[in-house]
C-alpha atoms as a PDB file:
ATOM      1  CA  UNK A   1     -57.212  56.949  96.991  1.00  0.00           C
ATOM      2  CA  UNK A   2     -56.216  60.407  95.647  1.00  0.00           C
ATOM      3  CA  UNK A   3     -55.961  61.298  92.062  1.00  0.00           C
ATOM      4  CA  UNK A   4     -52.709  60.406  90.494  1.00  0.00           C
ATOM      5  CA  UNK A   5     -52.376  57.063  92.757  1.00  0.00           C
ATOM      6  CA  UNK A   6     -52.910  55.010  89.521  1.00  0.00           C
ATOM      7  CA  UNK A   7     -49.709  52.651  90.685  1.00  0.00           C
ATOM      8  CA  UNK A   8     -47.736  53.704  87.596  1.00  0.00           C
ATOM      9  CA  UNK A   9     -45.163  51.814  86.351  1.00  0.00           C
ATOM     10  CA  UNK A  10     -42.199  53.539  84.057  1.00  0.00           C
ATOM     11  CA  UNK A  11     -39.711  51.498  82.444  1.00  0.00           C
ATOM     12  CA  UNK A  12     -35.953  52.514  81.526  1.00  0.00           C
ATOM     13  CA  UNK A  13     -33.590  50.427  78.974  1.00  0.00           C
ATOM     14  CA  UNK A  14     -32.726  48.221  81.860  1.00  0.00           C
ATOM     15  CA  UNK A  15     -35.372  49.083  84.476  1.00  0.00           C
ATOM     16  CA  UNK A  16     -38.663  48.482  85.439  1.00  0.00           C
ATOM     17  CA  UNK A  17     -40.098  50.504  88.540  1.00  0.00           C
ATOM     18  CA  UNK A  18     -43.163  50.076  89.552  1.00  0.00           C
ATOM     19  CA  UNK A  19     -44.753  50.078  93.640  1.00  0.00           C
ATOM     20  CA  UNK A  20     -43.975  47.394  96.009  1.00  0.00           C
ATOM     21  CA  UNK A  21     -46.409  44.519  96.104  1.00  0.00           C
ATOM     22  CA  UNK A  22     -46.653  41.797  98.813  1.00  0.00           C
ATOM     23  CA  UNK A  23     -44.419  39.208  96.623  1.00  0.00           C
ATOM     24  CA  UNK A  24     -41.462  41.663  96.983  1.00  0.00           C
ATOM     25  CA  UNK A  25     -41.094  41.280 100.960  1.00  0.00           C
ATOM     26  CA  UNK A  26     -38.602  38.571 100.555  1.00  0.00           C
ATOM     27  CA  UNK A  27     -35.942  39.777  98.309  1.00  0.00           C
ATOM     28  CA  UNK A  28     -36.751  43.606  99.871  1.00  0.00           C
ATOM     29  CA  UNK A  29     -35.543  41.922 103.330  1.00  0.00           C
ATOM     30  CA  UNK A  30     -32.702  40.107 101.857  1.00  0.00           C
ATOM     31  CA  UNK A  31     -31.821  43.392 100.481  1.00  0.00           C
ATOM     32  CA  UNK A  32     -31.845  45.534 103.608  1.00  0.00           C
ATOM     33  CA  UNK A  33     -30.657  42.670 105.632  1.00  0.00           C
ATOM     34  CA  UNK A  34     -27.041  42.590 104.139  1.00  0.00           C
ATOM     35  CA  UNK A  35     -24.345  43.930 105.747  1.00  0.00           C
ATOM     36  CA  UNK A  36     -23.661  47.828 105.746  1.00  0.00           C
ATOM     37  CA  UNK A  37     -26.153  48.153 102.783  1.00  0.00           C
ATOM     38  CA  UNK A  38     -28.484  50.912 105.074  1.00  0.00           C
ATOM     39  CA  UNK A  39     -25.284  52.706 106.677  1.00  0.00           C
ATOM     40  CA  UNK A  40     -26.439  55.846 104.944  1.00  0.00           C
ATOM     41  CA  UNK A  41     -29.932  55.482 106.398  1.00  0.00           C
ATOM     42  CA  UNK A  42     -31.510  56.782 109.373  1.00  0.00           C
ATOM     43  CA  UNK A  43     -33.000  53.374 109.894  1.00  0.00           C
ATOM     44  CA  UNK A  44     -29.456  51.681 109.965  1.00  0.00           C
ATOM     45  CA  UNK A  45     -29.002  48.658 112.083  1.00  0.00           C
ATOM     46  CA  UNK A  46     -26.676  45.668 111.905  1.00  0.00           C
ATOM     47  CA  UNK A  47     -29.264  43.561 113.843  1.00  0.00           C
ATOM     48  CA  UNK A  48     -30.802  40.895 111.615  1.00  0.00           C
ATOM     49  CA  UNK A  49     -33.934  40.650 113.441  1.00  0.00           C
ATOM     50  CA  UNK A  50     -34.049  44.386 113.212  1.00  0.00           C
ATOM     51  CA  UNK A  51     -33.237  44.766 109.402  1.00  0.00           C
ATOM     52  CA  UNK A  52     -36.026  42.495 109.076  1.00  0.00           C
ATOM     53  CA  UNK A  53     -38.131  44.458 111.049  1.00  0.00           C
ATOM     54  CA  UNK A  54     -37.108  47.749 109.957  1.00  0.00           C
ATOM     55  CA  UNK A  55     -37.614  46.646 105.545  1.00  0.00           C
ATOM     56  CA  UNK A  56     -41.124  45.412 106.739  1.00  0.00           C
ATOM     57  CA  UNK A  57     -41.835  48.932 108.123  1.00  0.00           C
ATOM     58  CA  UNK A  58     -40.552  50.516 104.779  1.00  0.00           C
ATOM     59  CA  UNK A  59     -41.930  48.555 102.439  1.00  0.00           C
ATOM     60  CA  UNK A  60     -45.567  49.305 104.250  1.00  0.00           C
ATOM     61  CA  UNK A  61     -44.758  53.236 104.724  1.00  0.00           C
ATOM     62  CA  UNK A  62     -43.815  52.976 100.672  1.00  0.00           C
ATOM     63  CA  UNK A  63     -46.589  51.036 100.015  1.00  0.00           C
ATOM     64  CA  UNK A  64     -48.973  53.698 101.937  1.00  0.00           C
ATOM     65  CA  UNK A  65     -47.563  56.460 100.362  1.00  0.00           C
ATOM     66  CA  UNK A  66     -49.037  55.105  97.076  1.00  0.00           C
ATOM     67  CA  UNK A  67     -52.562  55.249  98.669  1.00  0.00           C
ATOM     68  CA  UNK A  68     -51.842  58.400 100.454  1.00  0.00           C
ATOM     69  CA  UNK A  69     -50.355  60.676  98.302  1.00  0.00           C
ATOM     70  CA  UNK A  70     -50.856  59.179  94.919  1.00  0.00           C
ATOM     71  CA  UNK A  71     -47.219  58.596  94.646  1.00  0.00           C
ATOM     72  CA  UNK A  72     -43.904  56.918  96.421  1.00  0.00           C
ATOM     73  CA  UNK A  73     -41.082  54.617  95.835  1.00  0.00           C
ATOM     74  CA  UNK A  74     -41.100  52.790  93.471  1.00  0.00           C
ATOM     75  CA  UNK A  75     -39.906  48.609  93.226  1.00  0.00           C
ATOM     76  CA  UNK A  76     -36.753  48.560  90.872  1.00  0.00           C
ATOM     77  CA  UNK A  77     -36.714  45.411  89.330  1.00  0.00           C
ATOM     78  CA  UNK A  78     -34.151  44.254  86.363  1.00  0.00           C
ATOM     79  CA  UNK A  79     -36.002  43.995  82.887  1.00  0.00           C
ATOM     80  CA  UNK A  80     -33.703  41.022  81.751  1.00  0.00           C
ATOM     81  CA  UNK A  81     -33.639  38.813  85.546  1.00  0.00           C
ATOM     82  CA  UNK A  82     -37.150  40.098  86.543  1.00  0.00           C
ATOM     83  CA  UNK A  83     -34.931  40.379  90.157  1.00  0.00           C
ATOM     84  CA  UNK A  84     -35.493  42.843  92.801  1.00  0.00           C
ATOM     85  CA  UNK A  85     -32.456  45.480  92.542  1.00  0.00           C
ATOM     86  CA  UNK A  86     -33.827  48.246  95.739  1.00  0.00           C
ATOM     87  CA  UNK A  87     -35.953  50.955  95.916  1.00  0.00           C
ATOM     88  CA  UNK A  88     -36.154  53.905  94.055  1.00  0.00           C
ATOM     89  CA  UNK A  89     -38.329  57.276  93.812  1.00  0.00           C
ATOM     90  CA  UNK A  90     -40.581  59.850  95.311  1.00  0.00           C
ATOM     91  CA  UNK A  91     -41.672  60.334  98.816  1.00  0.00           C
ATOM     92  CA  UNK A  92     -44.068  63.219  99.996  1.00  0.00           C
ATOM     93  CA  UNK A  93     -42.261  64.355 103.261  1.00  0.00           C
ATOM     94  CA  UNK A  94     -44.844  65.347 106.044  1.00  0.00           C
ATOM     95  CA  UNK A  95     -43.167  68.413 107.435  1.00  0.00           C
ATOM     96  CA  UNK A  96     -43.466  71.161 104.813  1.00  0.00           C
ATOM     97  CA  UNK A  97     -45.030  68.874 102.228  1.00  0.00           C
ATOM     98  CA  UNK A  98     -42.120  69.355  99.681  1.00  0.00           C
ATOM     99  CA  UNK A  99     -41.111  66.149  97.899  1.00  0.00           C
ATOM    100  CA  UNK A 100     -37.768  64.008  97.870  1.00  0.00           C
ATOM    101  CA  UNK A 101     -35.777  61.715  95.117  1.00  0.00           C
ATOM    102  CA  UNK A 102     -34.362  58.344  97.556  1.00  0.00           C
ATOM    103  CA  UNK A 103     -32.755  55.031  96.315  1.00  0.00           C
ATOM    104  CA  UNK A 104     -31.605  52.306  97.348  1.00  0.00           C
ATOM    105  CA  UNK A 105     -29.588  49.647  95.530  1.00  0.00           C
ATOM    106  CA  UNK A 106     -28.817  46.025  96.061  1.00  0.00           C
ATOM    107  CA  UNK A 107     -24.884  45.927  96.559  1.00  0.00           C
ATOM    108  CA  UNK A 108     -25.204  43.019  94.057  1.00  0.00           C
ATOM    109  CA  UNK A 109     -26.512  45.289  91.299  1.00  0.00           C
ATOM    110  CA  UNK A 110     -23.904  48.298  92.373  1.00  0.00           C
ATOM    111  CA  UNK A 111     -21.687  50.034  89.853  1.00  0.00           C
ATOM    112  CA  UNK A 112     -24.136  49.373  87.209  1.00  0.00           C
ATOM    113  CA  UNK A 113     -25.788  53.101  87.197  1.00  0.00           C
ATOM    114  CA  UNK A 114     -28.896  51.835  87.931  1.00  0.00           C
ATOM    115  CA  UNK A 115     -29.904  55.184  90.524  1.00  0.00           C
ATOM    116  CA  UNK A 116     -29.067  57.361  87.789  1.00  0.00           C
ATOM    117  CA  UNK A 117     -31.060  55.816  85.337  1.00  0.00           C
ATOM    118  CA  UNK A 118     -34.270  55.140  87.626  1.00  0.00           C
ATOM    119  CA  UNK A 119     -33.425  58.771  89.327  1.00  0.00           C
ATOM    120  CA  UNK A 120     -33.375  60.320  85.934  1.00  0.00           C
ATOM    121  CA  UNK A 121     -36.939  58.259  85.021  1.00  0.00           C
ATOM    122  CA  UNK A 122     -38.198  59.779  88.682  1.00  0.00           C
ATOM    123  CA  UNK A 123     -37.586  63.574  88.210  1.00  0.00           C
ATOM    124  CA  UNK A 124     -39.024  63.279  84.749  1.00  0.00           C
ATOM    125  CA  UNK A 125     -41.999  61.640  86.340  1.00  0.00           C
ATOM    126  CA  UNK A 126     -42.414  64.381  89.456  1.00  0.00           C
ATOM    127  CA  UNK A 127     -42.049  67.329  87.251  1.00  0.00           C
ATOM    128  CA  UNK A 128     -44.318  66.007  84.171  1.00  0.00           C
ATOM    129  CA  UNK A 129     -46.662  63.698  85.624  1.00  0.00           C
ATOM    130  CA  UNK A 130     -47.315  65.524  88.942  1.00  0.00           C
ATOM    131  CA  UNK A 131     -46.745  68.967  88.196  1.00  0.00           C
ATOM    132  CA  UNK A 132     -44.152  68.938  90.950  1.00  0.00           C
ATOM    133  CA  UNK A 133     -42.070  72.321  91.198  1.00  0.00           C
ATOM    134  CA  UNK A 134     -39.096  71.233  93.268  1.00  0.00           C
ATOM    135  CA  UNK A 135     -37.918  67.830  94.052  1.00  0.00           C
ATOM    136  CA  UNK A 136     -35.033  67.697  96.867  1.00  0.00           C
ATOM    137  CA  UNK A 137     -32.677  64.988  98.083  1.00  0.00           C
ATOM    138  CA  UNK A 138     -30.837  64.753 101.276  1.00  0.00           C
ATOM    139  CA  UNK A 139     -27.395  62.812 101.547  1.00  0.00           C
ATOM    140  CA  UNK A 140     -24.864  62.259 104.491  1.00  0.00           C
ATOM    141  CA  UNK A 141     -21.881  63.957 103.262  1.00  0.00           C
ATOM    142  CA  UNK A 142     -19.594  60.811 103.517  1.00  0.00           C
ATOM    143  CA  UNK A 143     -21.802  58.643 101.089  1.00  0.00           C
ATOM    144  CA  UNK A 144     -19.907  59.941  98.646  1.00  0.00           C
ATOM    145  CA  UNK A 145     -21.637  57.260  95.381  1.00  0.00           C
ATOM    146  CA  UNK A 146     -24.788  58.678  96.356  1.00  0.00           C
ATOM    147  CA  UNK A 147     -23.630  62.622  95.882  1.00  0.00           C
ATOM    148  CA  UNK A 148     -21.849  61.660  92.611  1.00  0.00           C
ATOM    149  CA  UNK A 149     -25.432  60.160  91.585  1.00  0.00           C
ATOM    150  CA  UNK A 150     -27.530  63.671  92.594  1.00  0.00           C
ATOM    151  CA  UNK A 151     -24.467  65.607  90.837  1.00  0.00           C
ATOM    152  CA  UNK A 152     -24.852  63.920  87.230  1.00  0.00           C
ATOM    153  CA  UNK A 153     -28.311  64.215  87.684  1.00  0.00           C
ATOM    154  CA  UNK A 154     -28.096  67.975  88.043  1.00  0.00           C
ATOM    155  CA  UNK A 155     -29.252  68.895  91.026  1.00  0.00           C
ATOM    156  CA  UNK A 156     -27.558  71.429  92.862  1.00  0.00           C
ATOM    157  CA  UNK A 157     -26.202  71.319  96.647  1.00  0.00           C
ATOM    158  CA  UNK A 158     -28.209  73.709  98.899  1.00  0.00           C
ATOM    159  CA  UNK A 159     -26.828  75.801 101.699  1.00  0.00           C
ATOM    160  CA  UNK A 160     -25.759  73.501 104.176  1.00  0.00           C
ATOM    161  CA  UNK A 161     -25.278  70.806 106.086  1.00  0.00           C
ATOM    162  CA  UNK A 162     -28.927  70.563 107.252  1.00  0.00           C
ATOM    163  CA  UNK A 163     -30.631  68.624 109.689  1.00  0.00           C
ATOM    164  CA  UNK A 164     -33.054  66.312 108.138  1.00  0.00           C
ATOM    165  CA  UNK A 165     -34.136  62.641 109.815  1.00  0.00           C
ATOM    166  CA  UNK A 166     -32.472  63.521 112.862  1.00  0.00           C
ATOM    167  CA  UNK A 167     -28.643  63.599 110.853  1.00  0.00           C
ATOM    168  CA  UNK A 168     -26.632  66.543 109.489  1.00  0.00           C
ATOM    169  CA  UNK A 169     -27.478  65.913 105.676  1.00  0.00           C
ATOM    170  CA  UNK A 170     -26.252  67.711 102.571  1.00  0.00           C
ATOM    171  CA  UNK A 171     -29.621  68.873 100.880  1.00  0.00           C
ATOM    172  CA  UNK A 172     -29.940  69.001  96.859  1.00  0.00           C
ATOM    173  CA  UNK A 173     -32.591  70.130  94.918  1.00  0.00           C
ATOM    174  CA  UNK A 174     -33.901  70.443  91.524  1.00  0.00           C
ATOM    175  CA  UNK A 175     -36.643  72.872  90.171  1.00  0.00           C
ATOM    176  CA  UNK A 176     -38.806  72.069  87.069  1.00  0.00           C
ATOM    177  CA  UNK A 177     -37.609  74.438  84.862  1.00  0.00           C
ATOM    178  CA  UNK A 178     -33.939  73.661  85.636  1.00  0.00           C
ATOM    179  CA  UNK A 179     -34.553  69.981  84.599  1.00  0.00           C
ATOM    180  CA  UNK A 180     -36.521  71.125  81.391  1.00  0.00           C
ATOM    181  CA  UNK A 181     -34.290  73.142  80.346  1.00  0.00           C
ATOM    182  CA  UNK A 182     -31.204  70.326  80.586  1.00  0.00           C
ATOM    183  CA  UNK A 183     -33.233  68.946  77.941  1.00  0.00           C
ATOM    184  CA  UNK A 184     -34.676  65.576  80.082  1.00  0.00           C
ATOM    185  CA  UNK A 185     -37.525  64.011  78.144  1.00  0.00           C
ATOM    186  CA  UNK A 186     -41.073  63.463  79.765  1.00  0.00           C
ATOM    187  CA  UNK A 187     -40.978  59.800  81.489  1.00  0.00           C
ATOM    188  CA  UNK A 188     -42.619  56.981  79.679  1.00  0.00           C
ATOM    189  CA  UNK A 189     -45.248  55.275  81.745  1.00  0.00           C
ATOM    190  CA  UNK A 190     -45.502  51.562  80.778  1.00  0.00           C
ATOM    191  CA  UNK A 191     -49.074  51.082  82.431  1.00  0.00           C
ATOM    192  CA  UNK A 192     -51.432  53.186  83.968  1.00  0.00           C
ATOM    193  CA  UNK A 193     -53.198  56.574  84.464  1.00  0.00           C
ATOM    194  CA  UNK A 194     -50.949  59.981  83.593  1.00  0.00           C
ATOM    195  CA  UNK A 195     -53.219  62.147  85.489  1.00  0.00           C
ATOM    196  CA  UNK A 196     -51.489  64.692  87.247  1.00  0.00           C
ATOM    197  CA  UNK A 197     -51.410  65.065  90.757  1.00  0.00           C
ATOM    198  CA  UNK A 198     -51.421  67.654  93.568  1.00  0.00           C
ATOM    199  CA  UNK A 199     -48.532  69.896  93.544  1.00  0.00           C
ATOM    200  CA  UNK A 200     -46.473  70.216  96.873  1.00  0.00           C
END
């Protein structure tokens, strides 16, 4: 396992996130298996059987990030329910090495500003805890709740659209010094290691 995959977990006022373990498959599937909640996703399907499929493949991938990289998405789980609300984090992208922010969230626990708060917890994690210079995020332009969430997290839209995941995304990125100087606090690990990782 590389340095930095210490499995951190950071809470929030409302959030825990922490990596997936084998007792979230369940709820994860439930999750990805509800109607429309992966339209936005390059791994969208309507199929049951597929959803199924396709959350099982995730949750591994996430999972093996962890091991891989020393970092991925994280679990986010509800401090006061202790329930499964989506995914949430960093991912290590293989083509150019450069790292993105991704969430998803239970349409049961929408409206709630649960990405912001976990997203905000995420880019304070990437730039302190792994030294990360740039963190990007990639968006269809239609999913307009997920661009409002990348806006009031102040990242900026890139030149664009791009192609990314085989769709014409919007691209938005943050650099390290932009988010220090917004005046974002260092994350607060609730467990673990805060050795620093490799940069991209």
């Amino acid at each position: 396992m590389r340095e930095g995959a210490d499995m951190a977990r950071i809470e929030t006022d409302r959030l825990l996130l922490r990596p997936f373990e084998e007792r979230d498959r369940p709820a994860y599937r439930a999750i990805r298996g509800k109607p429309g909640v992966t339209r936005f996703l390059p791994s969208h399907t309507e199929d049951p059987a597929e959803a199924v499929r396709r959350a099982d493949v995730t949750l591994s991938a996430f999972r093996e990030a962890w091991k891989q990289d020393g970092y991925g998405p994280w679990a986010v789980v509800e401090r006061a329910s202790g329930r499964l609300a989506g995914h949430l984090g960093l991912r290590r992208l293989p083509d150019g090495g450069e790292t993105e922010l991704l969430f998803l969230i239970d349409p049961a626990a929408q409206g709630r500003g649960y990405a912001t708060e976990g997203g905000r917890a995420a880019l304070a994690w990437g730039f302190d805890r792994l030294a990360l210079l740039e963190i990007a995020a990639f968006v269809l332009p239609e999913n307009a709740a997920s661009v409002a969430v990348l806006e009031r997290l102040g990242m900026k839209r890139g030149a664009g659209p791009v192609r990314a995941f085989g769709l014409e995304v919007l691209r938005y990125e943050m650099e390290a010094g932009d988010f220090q100087r917004a005046g974002n606090a260092p994350a607060a690990p609730s467990g673990g290691s805060s050795r620093r990782g490799r940069e991209p």
